[in-house]
C-alpha atoms as a PDB file:
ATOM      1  CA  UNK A   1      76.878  94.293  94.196  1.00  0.00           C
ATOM      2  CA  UNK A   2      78.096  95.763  91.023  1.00  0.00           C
ATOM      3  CA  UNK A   3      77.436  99.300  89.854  1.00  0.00           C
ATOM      4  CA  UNK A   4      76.687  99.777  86.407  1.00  0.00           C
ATOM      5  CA  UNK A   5      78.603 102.872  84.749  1.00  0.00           C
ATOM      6  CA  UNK A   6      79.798 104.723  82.533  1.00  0.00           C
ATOM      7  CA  UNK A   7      83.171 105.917  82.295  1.00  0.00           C
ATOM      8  CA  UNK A   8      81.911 109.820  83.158  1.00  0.00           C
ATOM      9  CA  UNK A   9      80.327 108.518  85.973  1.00  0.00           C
ATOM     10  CA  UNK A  10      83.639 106.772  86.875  1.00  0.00           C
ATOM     11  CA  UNK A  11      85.702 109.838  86.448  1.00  0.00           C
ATOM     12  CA  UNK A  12      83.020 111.992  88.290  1.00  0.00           C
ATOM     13  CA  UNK A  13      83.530 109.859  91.312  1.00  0.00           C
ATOM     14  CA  UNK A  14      87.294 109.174  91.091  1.00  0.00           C
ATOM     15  CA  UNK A  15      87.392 112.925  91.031  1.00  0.00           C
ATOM     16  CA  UNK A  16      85.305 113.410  93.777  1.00  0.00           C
ATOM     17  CA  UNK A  17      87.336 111.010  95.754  1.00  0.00           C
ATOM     18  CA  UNK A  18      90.604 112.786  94.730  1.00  0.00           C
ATOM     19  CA  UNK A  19      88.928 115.911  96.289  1.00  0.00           C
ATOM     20  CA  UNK A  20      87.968 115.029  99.250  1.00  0.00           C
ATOM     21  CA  UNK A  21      91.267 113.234 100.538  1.00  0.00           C
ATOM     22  CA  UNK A  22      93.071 116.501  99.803  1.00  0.00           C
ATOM     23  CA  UNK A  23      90.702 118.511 101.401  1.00  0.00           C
ATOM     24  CA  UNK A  24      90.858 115.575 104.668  1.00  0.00           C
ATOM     25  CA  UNK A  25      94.482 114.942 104.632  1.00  0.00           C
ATOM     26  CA  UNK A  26      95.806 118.399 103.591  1.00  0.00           C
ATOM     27  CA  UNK A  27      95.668 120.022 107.163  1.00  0.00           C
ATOM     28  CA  UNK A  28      97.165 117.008 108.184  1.00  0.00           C
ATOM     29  CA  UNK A  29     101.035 117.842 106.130  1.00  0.00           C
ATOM     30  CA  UNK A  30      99.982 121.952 106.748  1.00  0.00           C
ATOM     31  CA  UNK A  31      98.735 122.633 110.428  1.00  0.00           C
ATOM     32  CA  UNK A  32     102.127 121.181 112.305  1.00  0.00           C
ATOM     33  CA  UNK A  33     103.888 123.708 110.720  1.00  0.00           C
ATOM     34  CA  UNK A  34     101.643 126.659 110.822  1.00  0.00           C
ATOM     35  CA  UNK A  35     100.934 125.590 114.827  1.00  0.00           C
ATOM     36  CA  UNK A  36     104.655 125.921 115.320  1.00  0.00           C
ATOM     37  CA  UNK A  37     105.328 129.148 113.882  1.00  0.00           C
ATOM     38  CA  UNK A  38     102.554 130.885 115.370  1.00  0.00           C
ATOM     39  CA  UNK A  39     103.692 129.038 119.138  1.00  0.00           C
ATOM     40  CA  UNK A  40     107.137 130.985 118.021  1.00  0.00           C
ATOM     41  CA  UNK A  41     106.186 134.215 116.856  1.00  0.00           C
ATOM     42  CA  UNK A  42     104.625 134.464 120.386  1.00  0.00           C
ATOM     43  CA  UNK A  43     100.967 135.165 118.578  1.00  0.00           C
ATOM     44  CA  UNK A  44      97.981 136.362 120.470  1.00  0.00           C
ATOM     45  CA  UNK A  45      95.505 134.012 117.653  1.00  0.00           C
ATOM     46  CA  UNK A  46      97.583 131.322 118.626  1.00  0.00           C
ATOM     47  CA  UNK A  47      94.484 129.671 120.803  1.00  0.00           C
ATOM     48  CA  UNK A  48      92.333 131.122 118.258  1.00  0.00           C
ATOM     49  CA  UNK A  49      94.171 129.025 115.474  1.00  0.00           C
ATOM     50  CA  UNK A  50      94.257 125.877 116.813  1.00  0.00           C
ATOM     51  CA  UNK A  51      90.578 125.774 118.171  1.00  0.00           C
ATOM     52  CA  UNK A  52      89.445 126.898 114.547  1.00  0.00           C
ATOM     53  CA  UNK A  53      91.548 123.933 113.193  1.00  0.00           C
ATOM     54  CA  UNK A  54      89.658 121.688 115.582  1.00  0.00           C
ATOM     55  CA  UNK A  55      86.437 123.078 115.052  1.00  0.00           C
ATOM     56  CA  UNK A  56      87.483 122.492 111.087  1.00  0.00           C
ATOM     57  CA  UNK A  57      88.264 119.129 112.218  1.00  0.00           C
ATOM     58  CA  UNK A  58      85.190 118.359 113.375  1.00  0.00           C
ATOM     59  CA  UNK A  59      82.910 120.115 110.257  1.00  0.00           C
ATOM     60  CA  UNK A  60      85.405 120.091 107.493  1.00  0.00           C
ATOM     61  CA  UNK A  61      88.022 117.319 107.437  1.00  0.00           C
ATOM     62  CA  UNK A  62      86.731 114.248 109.446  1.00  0.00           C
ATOM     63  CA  UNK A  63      83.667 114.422 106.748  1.00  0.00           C
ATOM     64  CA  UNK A  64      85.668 114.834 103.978  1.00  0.00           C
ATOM     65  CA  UNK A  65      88.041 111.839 105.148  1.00  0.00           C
ATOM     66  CA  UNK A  66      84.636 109.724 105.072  1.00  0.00           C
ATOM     67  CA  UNK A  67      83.087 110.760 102.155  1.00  0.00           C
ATOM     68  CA  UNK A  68      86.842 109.972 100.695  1.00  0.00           C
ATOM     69  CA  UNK A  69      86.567 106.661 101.940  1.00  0.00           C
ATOM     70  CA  UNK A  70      82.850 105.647 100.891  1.00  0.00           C
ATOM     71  CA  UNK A  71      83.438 107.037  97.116  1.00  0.00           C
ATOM     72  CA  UNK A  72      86.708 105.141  97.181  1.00  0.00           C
ATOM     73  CA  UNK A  73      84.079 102.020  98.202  1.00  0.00           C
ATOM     74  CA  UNK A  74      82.044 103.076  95.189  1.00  0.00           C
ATOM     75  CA  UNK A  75      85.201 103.461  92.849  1.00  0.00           C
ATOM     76  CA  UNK A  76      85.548  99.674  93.861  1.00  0.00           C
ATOM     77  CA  UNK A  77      82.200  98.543  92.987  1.00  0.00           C
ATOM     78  CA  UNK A  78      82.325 100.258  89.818  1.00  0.00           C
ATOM     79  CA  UNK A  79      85.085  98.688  88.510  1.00  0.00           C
ATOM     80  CA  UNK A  80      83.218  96.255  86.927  1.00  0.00           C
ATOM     81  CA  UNK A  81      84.927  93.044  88.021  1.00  0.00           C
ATOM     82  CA  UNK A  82      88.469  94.190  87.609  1.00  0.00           C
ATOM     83  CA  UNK A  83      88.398  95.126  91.872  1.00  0.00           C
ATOM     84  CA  UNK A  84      86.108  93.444  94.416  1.00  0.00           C
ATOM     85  CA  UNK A  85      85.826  94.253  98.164  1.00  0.00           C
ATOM     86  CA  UNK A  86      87.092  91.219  99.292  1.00  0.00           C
ATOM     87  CA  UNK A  87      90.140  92.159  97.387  1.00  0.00           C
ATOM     88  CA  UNK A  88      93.276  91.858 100.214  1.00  0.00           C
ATOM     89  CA  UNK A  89      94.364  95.027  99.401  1.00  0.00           C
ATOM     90  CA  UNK A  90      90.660  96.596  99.471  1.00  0.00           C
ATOM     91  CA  UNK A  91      89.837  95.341 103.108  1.00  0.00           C
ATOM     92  CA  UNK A  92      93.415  96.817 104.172  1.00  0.00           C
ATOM     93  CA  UNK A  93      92.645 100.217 102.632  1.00  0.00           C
ATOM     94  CA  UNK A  94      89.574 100.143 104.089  1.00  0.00           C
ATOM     95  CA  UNK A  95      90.806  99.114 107.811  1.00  0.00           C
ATOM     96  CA  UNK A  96      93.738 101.987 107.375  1.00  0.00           C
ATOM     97  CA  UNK A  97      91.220 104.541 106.472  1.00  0.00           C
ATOM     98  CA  UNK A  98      88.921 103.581 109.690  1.00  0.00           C
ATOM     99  CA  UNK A  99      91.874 104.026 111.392  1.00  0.00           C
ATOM    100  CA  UNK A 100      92.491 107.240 110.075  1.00  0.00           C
ATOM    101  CA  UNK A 101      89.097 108.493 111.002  1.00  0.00           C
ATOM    102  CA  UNK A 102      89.413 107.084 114.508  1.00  0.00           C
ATOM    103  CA  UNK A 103      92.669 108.872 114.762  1.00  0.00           C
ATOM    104  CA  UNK A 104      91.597 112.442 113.536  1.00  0.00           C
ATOM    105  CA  UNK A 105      88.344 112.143 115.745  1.00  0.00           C
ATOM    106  CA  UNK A 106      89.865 110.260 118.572  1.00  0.00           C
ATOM    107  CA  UNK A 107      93.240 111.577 119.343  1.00  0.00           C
ATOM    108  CA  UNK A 108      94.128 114.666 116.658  1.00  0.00           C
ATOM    109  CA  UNK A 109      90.960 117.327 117.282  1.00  0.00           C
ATOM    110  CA  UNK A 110      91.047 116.642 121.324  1.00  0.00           C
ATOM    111  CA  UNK A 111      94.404 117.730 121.369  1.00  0.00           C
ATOM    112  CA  UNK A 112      94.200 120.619 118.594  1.00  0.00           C
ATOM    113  CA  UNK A 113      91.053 121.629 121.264  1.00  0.00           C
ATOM    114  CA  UNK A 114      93.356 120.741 124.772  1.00  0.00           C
ATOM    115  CA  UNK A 115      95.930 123.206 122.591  1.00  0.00           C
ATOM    116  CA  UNK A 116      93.330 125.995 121.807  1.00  0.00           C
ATOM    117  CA  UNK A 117      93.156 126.315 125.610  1.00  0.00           C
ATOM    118  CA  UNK A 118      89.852 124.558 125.859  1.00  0.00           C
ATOM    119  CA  UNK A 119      89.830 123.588 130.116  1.00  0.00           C
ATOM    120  CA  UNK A 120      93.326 124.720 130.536  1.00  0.00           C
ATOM    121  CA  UNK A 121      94.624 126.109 133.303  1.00  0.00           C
ATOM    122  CA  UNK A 122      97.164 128.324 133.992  1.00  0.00           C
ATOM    123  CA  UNK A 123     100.875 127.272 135.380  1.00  0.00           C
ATOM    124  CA  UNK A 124     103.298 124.435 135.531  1.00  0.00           C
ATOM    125  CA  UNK A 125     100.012 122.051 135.028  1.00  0.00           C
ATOM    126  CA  UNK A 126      98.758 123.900 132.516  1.00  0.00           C
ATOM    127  CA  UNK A 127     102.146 123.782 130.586  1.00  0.00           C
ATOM    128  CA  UNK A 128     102.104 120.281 130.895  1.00  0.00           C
ATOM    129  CA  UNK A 129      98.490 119.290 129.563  1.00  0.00           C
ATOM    130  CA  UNK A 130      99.678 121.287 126.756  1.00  0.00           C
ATOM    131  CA  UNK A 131     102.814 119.797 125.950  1.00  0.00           C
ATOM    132  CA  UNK A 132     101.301 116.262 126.471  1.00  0.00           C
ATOM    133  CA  UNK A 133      98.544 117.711 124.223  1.00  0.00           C
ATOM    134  CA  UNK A 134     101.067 118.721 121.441  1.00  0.00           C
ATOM    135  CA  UNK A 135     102.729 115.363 121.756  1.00  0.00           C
ATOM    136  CA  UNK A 136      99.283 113.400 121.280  1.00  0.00           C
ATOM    137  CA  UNK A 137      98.826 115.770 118.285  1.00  0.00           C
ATOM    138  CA  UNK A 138     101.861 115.393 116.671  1.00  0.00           C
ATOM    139  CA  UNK A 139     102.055 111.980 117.055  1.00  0.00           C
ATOM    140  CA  UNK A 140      98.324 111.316 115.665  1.00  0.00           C
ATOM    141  CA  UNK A 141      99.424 113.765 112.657  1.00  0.00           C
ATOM    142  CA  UNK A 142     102.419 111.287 111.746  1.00  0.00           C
ATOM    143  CA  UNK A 143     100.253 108.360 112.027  1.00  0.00           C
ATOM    144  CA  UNK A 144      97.992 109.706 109.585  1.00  0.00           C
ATOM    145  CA  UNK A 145     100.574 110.924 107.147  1.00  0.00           C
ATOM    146  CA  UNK A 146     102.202 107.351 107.289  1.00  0.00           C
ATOM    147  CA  UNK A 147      98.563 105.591 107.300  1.00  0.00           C
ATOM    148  CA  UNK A 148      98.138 107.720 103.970  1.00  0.00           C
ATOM    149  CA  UNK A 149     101.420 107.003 102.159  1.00  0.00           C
ATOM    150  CA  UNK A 150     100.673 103.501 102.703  1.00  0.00           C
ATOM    151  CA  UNK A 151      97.123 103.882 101.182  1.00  0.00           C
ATOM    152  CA  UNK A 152      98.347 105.240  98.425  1.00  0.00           C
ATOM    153  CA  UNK A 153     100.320 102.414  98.009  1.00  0.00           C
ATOM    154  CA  UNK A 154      97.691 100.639  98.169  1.00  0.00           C
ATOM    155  CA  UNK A 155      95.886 101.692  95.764  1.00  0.00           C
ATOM    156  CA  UNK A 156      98.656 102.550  93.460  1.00  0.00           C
ATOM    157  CA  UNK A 157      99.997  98.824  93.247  1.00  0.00           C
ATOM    158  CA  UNK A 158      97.342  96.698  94.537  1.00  0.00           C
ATOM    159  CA  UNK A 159      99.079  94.153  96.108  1.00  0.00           C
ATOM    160  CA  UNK A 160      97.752  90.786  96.704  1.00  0.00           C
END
């Protein structure tokens, strides 16, 4: 199904898409690092942090990351023949950015939450749901960041 545009409408979307991948995937390159130096410093918002980044998860990013993904459907339609959705390059973007949201839903915001002290408890188990925690977290943050890089690829060079 082709969209008939014009090239405002185009750029209004493309923009729109532009948006809301930063505002999905920025956290993703900016929370590691702000989690660690407030673990160091030894902060008292530490839990508050890292639940808020959940909760923001949950309302702010995981949205955005599938708004980004149906307006970069629509970018596709609108090409007017020059892209189609059966495209081999289109159907991986779109699998890698499924698999993005399953990731930040599935495995990232539990363990920003398990971090945030949500059901912890206190001593050597404690220590160690949260270190497992931070290990499922920091792993599902570099599997984004690499999922991304590669859609950019993607969509910078259209392979196939």
């Amino acid at each position: 199904m082709m969209l008939a545009a014009s090239a405002t409408a185009i750029n209004i979307v493309e923009l729109l898409h532009i948006l809301t991948v930063v505002a999905a995937l920025g956290p993703v390159f900016v929370h590691p690092l702000l989690r660690r130096q407030m673990a160091a410093a030894g902060s008292s918002g530490y839990q508050r942090l890292v639940l808020s980044m959940a909760s923001n998860a949950r309302r702010v990013h995981g949205p955005a990351l599938i708004v980004a993904g149906l307006l970069g459907i629509a970018l596709v339609e609108m090409s007017e023949g020059a892209t189609d959705v059966s495209d081999g390059w289109v159907i991986a973007a779109i699998v890698i950015w499924v698999t993005m949201v399953g990731l930040l839903h599935g495995l990232v915001r539990p363990a920003l939450k398990a971090q945030g002290g949500e059901g912890s408890s206190e001593g050597s188990a404690g220590e160690a749901a949260a270190a497992a925690a931070s290990k499922r977290l920091e792993t599902g943050a570099a599997l984004i960041s690499i999922l991304f890089v590669v859609q950019v690829v993607l969509m910078i060079w259209q392979p196939g």
